[in-house]
PDB file of N, CA and C in Angstrom:
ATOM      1  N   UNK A   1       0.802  -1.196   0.000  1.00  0.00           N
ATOM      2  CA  UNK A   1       0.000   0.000   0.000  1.00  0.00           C
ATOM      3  C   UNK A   1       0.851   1.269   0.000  1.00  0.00           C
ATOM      4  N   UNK A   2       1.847   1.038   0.350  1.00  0.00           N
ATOM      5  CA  UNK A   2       2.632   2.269   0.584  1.00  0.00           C
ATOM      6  C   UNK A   2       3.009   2.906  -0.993  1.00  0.00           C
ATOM      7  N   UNK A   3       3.367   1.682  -1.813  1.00  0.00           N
ATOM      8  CA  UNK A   3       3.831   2.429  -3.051  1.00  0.00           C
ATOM      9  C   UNK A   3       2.511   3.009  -3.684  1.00  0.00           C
ATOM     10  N   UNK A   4       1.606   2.331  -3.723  1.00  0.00           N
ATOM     11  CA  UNK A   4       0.174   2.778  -4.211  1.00  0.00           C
ATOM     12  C   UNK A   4       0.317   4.656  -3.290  1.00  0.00           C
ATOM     13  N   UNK A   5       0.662   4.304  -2.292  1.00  0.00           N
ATOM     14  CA  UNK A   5       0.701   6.076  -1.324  1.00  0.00           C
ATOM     15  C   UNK A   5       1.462   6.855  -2.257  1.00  0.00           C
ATOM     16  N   UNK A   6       2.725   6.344  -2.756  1.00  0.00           N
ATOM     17  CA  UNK A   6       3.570   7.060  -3.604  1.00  0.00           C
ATOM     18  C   UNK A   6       2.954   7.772  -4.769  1.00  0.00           C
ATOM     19  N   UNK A   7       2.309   7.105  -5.245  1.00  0.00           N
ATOM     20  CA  UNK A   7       1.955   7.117  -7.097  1.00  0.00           C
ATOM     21  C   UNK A   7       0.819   7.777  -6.792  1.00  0.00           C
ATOM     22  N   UNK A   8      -0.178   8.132  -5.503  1.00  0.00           N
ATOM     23  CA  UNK A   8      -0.847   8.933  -5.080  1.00  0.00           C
ATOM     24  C   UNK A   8      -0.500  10.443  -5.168  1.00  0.00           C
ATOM     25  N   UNK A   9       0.381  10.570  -4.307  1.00  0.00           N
ATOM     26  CA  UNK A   9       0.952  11.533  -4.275  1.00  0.00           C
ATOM     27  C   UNK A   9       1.606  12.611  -5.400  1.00  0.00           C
ATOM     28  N   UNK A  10       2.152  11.621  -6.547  1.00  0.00           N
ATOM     29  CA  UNK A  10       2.524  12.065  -7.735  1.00  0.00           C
ATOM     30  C   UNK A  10       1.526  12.374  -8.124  1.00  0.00           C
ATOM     31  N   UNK A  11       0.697  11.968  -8.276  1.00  0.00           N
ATOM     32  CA  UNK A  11      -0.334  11.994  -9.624  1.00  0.00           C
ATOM     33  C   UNK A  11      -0.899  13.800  -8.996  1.00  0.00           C
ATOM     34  N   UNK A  12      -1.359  13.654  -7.805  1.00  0.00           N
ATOM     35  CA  UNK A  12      -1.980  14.668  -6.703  1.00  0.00           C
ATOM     36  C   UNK A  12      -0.884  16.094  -7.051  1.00  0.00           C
ATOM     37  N   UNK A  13       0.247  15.748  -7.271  1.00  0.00           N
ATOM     38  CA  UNK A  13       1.262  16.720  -7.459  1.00  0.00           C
ATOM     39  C   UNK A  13       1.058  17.517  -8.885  1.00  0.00           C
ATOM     40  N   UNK A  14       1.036  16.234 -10.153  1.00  0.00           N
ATOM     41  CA  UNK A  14       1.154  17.088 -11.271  1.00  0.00           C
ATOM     42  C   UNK A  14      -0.185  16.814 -11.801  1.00  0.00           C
ATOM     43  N   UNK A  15      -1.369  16.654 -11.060  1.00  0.00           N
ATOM     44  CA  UNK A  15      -3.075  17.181 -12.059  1.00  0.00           C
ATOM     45  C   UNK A  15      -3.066  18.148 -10.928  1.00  0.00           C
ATOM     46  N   UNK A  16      -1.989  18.847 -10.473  1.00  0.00           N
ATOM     47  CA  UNK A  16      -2.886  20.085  -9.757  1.00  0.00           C
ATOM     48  C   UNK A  16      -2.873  21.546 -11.121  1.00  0.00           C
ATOM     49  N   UNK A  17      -1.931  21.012 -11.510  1.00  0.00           N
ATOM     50  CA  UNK A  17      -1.639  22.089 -12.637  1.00  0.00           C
ATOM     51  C   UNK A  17      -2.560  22.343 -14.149  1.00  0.00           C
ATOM     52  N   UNK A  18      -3.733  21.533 -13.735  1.00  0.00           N
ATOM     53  CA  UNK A  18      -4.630  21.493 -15.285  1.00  0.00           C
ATOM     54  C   UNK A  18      -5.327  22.608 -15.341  1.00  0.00           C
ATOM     55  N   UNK A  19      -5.674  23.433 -14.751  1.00  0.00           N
ATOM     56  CA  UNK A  19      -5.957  24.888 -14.783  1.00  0.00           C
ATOM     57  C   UNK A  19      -5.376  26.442 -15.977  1.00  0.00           C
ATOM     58  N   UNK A  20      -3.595  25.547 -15.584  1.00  0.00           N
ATOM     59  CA  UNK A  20      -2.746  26.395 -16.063  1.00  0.00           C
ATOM     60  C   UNK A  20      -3.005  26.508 -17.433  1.00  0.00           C
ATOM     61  N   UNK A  21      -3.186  24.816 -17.648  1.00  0.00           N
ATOM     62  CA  UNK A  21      -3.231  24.629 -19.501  1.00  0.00           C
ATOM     63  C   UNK A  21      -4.653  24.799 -20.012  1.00  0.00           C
ATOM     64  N   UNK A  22      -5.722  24.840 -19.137  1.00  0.00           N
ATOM     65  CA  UNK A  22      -6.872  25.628 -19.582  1.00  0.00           C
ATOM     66  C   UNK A  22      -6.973  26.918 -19.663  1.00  0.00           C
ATOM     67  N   UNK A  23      -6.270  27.600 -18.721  1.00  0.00           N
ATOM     68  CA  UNK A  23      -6.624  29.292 -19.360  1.00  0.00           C
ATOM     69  C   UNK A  23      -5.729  29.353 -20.868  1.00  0.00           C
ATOM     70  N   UNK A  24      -4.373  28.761 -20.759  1.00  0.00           N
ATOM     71  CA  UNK A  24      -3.454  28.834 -21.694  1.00  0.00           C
ATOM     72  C   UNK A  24      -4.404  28.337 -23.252  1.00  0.00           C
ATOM     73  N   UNK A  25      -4.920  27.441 -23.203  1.00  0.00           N
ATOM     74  CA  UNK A  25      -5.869  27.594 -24.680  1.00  0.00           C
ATOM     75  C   UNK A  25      -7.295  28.487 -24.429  1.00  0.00           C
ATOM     76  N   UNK A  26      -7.610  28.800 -23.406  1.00  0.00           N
ATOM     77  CA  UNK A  26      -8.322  30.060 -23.666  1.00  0.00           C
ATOM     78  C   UNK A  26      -7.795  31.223 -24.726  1.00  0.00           C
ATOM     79  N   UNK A  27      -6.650  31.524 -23.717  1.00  0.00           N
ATOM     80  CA  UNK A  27      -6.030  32.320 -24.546  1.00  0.00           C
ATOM     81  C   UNK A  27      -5.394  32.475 -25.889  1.00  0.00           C
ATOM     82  N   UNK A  28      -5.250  31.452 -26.378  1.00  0.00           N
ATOM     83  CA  UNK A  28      -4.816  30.801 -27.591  1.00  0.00           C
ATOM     84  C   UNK A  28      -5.984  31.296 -28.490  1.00  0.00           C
ATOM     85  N   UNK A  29      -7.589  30.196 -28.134  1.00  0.00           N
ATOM     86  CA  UNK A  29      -8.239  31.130 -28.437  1.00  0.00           C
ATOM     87  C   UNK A  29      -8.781  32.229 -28.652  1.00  0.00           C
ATOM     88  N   UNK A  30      -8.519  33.141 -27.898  1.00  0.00           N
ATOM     89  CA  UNK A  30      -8.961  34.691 -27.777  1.00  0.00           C
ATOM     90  C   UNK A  30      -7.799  34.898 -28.909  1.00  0.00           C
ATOM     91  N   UNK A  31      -6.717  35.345 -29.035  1.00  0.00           N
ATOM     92  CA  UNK A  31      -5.542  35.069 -30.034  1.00  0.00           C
ATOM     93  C   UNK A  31      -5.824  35.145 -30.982  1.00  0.00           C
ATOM     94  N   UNK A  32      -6.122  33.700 -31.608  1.00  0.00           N
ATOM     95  CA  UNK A  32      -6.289  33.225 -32.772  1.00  0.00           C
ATOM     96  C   UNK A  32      -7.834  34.105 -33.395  1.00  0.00           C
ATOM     97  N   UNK A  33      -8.640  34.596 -32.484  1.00  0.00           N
ATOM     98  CA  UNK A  33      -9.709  35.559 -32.895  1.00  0.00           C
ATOM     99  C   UNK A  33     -10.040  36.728 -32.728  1.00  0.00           C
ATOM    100  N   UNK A  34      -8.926  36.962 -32.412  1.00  0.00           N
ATOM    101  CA  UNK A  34      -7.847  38.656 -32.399  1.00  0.00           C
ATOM    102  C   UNK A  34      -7.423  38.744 -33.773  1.00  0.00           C
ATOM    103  N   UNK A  35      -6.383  37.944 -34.061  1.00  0.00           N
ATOM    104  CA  UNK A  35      -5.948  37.779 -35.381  1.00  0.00           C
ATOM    105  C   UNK A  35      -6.776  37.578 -36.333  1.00  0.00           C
ATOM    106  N   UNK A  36      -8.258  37.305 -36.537  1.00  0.00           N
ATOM    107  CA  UNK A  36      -9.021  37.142 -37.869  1.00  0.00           C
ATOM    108  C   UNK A  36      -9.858  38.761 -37.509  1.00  0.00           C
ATOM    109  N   UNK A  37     -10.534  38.931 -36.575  1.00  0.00           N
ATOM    110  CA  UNK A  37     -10.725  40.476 -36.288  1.00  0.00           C
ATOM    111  C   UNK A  37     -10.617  41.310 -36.792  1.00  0.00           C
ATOM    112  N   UNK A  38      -9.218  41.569 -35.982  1.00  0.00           N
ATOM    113  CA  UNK A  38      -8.526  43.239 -36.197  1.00  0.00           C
ATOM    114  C   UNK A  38      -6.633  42.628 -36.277  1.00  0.00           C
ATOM    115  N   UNK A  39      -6.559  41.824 -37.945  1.00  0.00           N
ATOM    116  CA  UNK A  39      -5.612  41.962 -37.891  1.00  0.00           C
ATOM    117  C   UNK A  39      -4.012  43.001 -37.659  1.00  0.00           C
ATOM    118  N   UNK A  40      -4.400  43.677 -37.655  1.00  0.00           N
ATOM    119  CA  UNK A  40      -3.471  44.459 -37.382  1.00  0.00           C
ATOM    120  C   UNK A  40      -2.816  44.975 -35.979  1.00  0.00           C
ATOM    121  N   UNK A  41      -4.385  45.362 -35.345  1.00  0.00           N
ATOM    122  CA  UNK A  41      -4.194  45.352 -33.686  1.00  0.00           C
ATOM    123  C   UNK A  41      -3.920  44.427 -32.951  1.00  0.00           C
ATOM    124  N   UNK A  42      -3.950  43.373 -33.918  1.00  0.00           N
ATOM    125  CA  UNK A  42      -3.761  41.951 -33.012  1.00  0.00           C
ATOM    126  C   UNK A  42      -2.146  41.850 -32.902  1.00  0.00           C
ATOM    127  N   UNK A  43      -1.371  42.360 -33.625  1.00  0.00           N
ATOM    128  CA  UNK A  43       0.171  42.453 -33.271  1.00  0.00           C
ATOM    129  C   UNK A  43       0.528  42.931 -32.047  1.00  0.00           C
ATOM    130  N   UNK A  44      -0.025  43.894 -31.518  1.00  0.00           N
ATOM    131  CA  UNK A  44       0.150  44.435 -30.250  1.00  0.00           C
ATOM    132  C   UNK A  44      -0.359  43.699 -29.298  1.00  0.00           C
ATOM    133  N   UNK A  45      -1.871  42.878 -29.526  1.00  0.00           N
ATOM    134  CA  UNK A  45      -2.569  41.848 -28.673  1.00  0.00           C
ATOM    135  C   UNK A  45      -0.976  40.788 -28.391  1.00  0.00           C
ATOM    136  N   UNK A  46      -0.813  40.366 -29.580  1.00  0.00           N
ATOM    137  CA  UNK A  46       0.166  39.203 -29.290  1.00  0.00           C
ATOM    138  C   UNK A  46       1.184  39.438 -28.736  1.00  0.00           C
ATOM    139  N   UNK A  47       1.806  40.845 -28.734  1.00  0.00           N
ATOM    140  CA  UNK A  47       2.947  40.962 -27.994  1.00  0.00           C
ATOM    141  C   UNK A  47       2.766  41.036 -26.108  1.00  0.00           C
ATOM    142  N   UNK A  48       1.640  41.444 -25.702  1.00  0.00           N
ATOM    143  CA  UNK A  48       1.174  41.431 -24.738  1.00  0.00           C
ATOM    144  C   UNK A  48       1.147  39.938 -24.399  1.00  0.00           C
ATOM    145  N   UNK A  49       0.499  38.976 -25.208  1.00  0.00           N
ATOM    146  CA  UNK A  49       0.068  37.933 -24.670  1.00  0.00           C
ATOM    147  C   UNK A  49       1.623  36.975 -25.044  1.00  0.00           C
ATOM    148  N   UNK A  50       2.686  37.346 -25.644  1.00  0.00           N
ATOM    149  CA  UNK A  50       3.809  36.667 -25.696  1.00  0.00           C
ATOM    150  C   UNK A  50       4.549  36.933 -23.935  1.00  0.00           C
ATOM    151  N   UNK A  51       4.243  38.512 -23.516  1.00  0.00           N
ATOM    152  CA  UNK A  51       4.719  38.864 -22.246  1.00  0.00           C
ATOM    153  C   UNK A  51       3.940  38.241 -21.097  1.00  0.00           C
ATOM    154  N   UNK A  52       2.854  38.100 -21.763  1.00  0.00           N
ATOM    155  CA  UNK A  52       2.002  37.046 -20.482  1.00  0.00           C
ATOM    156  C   UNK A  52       2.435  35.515 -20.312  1.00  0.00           C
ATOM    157  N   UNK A  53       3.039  35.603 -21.066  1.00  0.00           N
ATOM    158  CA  UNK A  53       2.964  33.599 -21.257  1.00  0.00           C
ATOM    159  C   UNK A  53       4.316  33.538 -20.726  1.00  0.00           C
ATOM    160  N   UNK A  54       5.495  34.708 -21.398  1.00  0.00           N
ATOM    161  CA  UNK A  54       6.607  34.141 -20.396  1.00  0.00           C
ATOM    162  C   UNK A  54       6.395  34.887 -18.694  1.00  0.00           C
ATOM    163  N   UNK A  55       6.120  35.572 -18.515  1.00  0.00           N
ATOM    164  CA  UNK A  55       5.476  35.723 -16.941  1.00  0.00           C
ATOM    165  C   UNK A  55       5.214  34.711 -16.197  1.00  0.00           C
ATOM    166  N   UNK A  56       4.160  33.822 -17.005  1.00  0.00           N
ATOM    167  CA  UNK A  56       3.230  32.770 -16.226  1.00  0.00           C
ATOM    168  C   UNK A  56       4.889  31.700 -16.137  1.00  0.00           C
ATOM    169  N   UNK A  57       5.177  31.902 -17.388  1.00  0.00           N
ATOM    170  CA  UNK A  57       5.987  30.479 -17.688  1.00  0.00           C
ATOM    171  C   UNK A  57       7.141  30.585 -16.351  1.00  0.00           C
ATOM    172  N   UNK A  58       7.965  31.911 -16.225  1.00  0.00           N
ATOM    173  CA  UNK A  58       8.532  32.129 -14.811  1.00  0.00           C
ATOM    174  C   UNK A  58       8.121  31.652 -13.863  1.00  0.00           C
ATOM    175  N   UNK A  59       6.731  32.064 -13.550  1.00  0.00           N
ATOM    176  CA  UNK A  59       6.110  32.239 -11.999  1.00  0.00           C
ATOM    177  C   UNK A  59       5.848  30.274 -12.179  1.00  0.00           C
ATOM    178  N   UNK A  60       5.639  29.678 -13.458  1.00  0.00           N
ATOM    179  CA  UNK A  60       5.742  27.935 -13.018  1.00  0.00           C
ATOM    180  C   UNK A  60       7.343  27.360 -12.657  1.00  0.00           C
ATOM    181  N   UNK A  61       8.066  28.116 -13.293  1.00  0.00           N
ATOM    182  CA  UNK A  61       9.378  26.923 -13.333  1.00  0.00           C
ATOM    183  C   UNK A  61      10.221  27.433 -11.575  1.00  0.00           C
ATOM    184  N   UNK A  62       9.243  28.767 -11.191  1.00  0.00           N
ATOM    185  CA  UNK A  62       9.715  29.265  -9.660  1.00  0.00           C
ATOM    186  C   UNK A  62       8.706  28.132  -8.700  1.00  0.00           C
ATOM    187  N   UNK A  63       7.880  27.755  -8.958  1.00  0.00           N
ATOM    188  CA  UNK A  63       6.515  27.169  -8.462  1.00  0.00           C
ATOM    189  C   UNK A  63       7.222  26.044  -8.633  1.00  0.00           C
ATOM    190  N   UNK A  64       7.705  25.159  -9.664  1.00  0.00           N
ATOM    191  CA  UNK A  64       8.294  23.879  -9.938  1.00  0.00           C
ATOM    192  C   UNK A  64       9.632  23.542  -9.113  1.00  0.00           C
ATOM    193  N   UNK A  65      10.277  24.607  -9.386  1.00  0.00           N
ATOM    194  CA  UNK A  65      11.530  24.468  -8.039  1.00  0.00           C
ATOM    195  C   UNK A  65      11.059  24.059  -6.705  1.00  0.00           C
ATOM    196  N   UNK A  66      10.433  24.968  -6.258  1.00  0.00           N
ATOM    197  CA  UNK A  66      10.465  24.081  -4.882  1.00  0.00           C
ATOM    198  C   UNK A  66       9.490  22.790  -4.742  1.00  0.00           C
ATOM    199  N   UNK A  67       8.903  22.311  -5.964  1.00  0.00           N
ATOM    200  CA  UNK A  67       8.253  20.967  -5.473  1.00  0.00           C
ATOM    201  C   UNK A  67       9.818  20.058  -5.965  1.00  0.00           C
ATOM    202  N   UNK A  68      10.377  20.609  -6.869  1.00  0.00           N
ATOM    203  CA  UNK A  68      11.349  19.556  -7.280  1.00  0.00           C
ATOM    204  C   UNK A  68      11.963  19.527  -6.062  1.00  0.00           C
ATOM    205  N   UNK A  69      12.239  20.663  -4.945  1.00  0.00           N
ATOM    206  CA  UNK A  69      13.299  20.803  -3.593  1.00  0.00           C
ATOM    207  C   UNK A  69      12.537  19.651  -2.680  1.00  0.00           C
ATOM    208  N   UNK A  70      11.015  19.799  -2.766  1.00  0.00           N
ATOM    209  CA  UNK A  70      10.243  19.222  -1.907  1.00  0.00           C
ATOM    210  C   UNK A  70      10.501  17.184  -1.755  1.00  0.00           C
ATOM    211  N   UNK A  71      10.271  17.504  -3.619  1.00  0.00           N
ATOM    212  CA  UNK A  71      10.514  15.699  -3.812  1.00  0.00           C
ATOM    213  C   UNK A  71      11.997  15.418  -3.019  1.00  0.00           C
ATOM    214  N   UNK A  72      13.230  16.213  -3.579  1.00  0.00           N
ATOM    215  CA  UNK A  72      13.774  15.554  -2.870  1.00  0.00           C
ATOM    216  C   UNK A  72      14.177  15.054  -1.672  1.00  0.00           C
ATOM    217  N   UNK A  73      13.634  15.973  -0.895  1.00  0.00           N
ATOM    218  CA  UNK A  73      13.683  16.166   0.653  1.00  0.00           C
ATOM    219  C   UNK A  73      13.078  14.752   0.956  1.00  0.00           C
ATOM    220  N   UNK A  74      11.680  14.599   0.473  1.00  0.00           N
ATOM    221  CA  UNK A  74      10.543  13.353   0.582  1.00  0.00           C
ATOM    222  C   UNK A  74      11.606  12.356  -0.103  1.00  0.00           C
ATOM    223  N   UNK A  75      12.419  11.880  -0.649  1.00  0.00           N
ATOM    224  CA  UNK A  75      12.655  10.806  -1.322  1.00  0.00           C
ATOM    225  C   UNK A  75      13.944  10.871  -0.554  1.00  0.00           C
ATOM    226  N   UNK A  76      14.878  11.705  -0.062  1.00  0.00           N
ATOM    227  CA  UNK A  76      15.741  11.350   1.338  1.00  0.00           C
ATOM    228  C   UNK A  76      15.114  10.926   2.789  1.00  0.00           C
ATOM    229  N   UNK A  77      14.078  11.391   3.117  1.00  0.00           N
ATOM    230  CA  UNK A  77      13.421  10.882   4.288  1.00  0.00           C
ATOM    231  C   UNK A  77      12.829   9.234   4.383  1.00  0.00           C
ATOM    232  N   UNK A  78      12.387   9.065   2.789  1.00  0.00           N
ATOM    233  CA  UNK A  78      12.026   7.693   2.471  1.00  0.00           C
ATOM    234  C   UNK A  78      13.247   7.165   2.569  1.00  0.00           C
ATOM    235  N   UNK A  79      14.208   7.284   1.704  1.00  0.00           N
ATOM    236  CA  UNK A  79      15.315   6.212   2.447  1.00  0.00           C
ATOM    237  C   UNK A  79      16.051   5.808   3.214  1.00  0.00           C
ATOM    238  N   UNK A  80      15.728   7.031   4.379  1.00  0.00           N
ATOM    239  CA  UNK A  80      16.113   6.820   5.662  1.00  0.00           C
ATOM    240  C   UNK A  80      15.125   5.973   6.634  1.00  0.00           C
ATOM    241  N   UNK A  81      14.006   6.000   6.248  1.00  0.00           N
ATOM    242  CA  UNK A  81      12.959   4.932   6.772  1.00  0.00           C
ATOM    243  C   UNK A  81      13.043   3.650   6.511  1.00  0.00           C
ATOM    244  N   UNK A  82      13.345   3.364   5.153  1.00  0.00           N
ATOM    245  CA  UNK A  82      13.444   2.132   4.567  1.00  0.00           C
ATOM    246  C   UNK A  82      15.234   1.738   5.463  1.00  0.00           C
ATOM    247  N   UNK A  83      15.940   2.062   5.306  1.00  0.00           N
ATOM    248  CA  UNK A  83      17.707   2.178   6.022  1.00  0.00           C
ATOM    249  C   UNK A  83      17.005   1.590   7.223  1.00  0.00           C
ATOM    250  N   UNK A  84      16.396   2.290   8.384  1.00  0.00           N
ATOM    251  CA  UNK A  84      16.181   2.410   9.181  1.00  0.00           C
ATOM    252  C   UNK A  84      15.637   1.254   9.666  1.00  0.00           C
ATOM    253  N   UNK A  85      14.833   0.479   8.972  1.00  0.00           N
ATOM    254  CA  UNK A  85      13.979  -0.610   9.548  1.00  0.00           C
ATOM    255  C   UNK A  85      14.968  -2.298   8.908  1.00  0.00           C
ATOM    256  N   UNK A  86      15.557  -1.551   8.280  1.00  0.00           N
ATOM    257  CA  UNK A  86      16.579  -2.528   7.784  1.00  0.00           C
ATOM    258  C   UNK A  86      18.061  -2.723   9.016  1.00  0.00           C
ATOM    259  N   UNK A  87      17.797  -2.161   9.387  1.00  0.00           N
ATOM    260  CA  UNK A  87      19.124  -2.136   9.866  1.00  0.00           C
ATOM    261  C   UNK A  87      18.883  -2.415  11.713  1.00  0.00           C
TER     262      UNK A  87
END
């Protein structure tokens, strides 16, 4: 049961993020019907929304660091448990 706890936990870790990739084709959409619109104004739309996407894309890979810090912390404590009962 414990590994079943593991693969829990993962899964719990990365579907927390399905949000991200739903606004992200929102926006795609809005975009893509910017561009049939008002082609022209839509150059300025897109440059905005190129500055939004690397923003977001920052504020994930800052957000991703510390779960990556987190796993490892959790995957040294696990093998000190497992060590531990072994020994």
């Amino acid at each position: 049961m414990f590994i079943v706890s593991i693969f829990d936990n993962y899964i719990k870790r990365v579907s927390g993020n399905w949000w991200i990739v739903f606004i992200t084709g929102l926006l795609a959409i809005l975009l893509g019907l910017s561009f049939i619109i008002w082609p022209i104004e839509a150059l300025k739309i897109f440059a905005y929304f190129v500055g939004l996407i690397i923003i977001l894309f920052g504020f994930m890979y800052i957000k991703g660091s510390f779960r990556i810090k987190k796993v490892g912390k959790d995957y040294d404590n696990f093998k000190e448990k497992i060590k531990s009962k072994f020994e």
